[in-house]
N, C-alpha and C. Protein backbone atom coordinates (compact mmCIF):
# COMPACT_ATOMS: atom_id res chain seq x y z
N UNK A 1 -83.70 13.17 17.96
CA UNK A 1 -84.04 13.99 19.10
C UNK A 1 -84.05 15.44 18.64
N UNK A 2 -84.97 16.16 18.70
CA UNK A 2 -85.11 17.66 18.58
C UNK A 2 -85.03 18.23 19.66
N UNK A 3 -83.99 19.22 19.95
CA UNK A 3 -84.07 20.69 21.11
C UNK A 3 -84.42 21.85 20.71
N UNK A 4 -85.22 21.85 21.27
CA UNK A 4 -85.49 23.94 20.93
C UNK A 4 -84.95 25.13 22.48
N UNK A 5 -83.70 25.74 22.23
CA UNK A 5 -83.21 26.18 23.44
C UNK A 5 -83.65 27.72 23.08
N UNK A 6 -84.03 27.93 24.21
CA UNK A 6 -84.05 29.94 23.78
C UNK A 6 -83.87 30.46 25.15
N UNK A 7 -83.29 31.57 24.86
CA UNK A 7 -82.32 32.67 26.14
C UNK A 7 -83.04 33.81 26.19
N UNK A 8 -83.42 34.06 27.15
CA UNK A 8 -83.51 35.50 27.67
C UNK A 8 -83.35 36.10 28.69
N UNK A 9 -82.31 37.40 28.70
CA UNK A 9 -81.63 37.49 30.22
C UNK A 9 -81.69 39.30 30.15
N UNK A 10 -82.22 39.46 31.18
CA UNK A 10 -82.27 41.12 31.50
C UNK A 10 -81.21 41.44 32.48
N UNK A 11 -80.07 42.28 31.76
CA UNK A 11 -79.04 42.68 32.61
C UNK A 11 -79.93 44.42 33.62
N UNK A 12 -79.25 44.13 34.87
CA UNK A 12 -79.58 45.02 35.88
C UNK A 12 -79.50 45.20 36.77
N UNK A 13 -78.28 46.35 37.27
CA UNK A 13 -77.36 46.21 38.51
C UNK A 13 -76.57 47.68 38.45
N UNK A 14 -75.96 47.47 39.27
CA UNK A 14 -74.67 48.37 39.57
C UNK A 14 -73.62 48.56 38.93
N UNK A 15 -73.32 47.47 38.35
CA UNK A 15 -72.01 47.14 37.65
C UNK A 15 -72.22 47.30 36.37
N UNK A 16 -73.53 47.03 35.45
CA UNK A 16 -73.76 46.68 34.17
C UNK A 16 -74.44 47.69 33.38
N UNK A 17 -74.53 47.91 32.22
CA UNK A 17 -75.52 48.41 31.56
C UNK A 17 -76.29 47.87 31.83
N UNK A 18 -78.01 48.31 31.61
CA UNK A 18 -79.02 47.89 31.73
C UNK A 18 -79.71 47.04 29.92
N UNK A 19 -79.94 46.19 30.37
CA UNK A 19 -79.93 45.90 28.62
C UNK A 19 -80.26 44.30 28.75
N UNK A 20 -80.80 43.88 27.48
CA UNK A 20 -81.49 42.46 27.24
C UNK A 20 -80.98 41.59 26.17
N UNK A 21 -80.79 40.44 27.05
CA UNK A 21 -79.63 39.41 25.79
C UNK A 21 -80.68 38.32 24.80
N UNK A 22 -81.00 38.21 24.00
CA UNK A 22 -81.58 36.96 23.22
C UNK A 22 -81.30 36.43 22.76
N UNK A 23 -81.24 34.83 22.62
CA UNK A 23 -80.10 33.75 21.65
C UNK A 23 -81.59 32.52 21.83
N UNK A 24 -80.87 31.70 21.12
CA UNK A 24 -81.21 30.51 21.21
C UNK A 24 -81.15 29.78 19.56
N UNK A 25 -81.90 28.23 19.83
CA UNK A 25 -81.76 28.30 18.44
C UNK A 25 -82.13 26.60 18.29
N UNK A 26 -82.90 26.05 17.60
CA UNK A 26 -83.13 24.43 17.86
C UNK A 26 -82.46 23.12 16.84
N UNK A 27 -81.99 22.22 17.05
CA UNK A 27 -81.57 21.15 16.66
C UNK A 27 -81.88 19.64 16.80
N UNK A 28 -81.52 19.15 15.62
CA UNK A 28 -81.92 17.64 15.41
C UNK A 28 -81.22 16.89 16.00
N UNK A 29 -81.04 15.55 16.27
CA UNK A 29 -79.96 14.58 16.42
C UNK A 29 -80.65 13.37 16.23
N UNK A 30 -79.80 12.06 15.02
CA UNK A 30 -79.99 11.27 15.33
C UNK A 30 -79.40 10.29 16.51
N UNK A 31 -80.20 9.06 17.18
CA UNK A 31 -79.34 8.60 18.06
C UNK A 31 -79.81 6.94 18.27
N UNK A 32 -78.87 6.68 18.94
CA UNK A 32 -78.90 4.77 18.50
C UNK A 32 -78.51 4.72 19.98
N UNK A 33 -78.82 3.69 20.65
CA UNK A 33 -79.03 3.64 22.47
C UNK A 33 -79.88 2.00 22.89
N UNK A 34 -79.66 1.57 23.98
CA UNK A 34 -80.45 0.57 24.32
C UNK A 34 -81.00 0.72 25.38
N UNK A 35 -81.59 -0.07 25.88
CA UNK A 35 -82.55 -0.05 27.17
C UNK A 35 -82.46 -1.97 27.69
N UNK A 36 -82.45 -1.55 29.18
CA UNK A 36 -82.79 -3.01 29.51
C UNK A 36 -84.23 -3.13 30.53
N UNK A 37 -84.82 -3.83 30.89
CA UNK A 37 -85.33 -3.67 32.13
C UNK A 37 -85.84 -4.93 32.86
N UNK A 38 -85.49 -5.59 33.90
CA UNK A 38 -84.75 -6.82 34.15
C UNK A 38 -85.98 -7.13 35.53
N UNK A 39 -86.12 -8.30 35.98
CA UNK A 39 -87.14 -8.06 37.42
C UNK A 39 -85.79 -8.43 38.42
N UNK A 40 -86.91 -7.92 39.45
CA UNK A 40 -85.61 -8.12 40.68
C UNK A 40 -86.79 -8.78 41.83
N UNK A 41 -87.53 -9.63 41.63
CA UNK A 41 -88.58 -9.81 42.68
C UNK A 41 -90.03 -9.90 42.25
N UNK A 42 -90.73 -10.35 42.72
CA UNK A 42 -92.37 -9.71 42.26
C UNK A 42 -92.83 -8.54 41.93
N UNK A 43 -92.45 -7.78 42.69
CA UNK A 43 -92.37 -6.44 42.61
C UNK A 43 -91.20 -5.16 42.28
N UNK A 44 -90.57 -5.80 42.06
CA UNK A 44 -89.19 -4.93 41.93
C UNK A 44 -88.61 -5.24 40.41
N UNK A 45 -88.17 -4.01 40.05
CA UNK A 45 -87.57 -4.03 38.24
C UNK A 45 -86.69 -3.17 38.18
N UNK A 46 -85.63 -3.40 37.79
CA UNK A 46 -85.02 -2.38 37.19
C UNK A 46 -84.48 -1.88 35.82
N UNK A 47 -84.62 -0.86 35.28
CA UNK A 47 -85.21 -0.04 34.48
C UNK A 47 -83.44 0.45 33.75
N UNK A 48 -82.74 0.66 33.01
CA UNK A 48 -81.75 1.07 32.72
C UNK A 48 -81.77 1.74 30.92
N UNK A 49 -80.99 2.95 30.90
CA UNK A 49 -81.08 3.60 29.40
C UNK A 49 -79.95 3.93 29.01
N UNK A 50 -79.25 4.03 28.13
CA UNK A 50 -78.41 4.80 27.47
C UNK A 50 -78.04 4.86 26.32
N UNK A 51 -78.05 6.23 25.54
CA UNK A 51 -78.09 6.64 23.99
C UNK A 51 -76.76 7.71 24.09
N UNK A 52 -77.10 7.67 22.39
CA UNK A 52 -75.64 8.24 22.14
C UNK A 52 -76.01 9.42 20.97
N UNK A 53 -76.32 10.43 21.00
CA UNK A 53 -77.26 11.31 19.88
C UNK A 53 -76.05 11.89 18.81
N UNK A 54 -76.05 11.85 17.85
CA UNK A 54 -75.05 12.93 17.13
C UNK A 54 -75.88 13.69 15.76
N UNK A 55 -75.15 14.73 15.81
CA UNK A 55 -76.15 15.67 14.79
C UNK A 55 -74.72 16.34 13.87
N UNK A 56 -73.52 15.44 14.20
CA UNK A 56 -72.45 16.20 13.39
C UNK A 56 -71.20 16.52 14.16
N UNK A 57 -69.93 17.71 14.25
CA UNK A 57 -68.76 17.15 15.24
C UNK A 57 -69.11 17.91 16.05
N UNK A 58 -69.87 18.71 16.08
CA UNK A 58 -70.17 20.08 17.02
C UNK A 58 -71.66 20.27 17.69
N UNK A 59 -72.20 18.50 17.89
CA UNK A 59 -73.66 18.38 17.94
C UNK A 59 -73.50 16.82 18.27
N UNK A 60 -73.72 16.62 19.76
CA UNK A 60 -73.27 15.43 20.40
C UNK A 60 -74.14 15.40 22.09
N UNK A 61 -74.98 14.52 22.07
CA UNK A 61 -75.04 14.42 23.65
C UNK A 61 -75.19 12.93 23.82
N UNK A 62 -74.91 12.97 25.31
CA UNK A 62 -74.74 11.63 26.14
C UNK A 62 -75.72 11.29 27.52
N UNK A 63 -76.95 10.49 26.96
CA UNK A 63 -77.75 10.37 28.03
C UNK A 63 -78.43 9.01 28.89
N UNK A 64 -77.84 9.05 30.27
CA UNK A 64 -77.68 7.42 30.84
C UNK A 64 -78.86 7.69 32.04
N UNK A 65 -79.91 6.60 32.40
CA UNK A 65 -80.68 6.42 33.07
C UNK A 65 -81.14 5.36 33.69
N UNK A 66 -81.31 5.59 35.32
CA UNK A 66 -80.94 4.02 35.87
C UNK A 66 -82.25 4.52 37.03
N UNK A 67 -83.26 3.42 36.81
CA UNK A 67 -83.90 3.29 37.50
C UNK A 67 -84.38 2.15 38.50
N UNK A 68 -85.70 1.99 39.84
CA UNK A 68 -85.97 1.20 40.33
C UNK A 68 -87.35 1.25 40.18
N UNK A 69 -88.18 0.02 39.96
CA UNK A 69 -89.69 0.03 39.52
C UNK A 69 -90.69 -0.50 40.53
N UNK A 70 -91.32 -0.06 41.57
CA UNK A 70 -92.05 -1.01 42.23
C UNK A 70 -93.35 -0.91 41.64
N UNK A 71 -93.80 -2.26 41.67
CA UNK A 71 -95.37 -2.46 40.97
C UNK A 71 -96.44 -2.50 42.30
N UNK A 72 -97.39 -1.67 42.75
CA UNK A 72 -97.86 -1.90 44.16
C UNK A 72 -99.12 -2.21 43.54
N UNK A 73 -99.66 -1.92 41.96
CA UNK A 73 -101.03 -2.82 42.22
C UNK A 73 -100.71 -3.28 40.90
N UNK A 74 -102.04 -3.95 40.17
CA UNK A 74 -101.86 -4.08 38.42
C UNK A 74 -102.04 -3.08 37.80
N UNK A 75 -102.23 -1.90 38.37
CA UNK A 75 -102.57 -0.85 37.39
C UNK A 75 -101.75 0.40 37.56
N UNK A 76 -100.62 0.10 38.18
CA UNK A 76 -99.71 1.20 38.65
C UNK A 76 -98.45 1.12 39.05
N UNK A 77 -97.05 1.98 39.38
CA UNK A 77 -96.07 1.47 39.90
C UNK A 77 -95.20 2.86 40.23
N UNK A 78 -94.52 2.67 41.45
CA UNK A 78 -93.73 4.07 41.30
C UNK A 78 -91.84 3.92 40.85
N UNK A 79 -91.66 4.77 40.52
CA UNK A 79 -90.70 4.59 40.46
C UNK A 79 -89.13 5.64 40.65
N UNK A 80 -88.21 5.49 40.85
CA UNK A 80 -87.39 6.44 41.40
C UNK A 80 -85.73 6.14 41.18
N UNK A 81 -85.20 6.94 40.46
CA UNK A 81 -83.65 7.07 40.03
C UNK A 81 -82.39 8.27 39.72
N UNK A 82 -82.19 8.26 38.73
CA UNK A 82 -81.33 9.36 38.27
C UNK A 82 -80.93 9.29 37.20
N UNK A 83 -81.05 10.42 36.59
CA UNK A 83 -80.62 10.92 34.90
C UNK A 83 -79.39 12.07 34.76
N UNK A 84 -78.87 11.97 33.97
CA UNK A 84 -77.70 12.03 33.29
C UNK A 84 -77.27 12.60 32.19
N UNK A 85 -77.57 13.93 31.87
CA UNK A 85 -77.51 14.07 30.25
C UNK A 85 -76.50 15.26 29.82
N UNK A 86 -75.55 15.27 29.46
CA UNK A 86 -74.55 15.86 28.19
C UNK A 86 -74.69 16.36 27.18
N UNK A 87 -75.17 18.01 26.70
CA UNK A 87 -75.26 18.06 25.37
C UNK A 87 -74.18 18.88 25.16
N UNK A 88 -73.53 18.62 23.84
CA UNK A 88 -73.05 19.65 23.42
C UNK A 88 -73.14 20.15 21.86
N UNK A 89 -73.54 21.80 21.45
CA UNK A 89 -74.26 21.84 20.48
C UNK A 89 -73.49 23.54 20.00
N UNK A 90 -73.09 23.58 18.58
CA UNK A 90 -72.63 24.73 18.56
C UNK A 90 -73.06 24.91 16.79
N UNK A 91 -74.00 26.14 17.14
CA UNK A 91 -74.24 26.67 16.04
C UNK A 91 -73.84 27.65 15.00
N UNK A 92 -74.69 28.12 13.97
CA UNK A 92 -74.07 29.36 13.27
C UNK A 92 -73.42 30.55 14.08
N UNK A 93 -74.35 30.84 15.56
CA UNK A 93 -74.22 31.84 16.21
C UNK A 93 -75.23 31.46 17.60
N UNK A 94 -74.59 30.21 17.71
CA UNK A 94 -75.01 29.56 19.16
C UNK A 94 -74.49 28.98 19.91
N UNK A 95 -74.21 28.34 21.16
CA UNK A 95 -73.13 27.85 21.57
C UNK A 95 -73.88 27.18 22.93
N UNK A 96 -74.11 26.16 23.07
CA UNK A 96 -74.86 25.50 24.35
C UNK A 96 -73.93 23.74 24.88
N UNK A 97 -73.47 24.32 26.02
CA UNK A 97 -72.63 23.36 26.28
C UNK A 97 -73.07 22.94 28.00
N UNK A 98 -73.92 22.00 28.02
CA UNK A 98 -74.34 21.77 29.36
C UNK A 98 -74.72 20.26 29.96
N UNK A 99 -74.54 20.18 31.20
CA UNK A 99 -74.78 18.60 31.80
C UNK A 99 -75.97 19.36 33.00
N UNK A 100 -76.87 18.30 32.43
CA UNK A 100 -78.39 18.18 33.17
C UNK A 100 -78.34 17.22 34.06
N UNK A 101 -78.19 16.79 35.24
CA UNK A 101 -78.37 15.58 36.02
C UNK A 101 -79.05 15.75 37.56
N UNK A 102 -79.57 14.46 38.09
CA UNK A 102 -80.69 14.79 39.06
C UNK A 102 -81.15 13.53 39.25
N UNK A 103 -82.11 13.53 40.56
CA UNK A 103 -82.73 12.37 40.67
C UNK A 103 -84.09 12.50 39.56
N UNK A 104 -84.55 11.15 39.59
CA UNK A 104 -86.08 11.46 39.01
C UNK A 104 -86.83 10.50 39.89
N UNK A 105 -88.50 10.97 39.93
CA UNK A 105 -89.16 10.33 40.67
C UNK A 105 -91.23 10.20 39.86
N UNK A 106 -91.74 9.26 40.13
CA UNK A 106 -92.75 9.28 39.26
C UNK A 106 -93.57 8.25 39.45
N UNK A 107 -94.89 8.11 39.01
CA UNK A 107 -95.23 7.43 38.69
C UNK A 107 -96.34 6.81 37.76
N UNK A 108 -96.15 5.13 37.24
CA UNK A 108 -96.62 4.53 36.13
C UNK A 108 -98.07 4.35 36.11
N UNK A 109 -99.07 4.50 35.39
CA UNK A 109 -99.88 3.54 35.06
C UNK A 109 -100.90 3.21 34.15
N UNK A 110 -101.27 1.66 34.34
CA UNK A 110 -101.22 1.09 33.17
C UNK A 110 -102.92 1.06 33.00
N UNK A 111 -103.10 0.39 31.59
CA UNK A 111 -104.38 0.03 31.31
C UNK A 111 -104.46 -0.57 30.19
């Protein structure tokens, strides 16, 4: 898995100097994870993920995904769940420690 993170923040207020922050910085990870995705009906599937990425002791995320699949024709399907993701990543002179999570919503199709 590759991230490319980059920062840019314009301080400006009352309280602060006026002034502009820049960081960022991108990384690899390998990662090993399974997937299932199972029927629940004619139309109904569900969809499940989870991996385990490491890039070293200071370069680690954790990302789980659980979905529901409806198929409404042969050439399409929607689908709708929630994701889950953990990175934590600390560089020469970087430091990104964050949990991403949310529903997700979408849809498939095929050909």
């Amino acid at each position: 898995r590759w991230t490319d993170h980059d920062m840019d923040v314009e301080l400006d207020g009352p309280d602060v100097l006026p002034g502009r922050i820049k960081g960022g910085d991108d990384w690899y990870q390998g990662f090993l994870g399974a997937r299932v995705s199972t029927r629940l009906g004619d139309r109904w599937r569900f969809i499940g993920r989870a991996d385990y990425g490491y890039g070293g002791s200071d370069n680690d995320a954790l990302h789980l995904t659980a979905m529901l699949d409806y198929r409404f024709r042969n050439w399409g399907s929607a689908f709708f769940g929630y994701r889950y993701m953990d990175i934590d990543y600390e560089g020469s002179s970087y430091l990104y420690d964050a949990r991403q999570q949310g529903p997700q919503l979408g849809i498939s199709l095929y050909w």
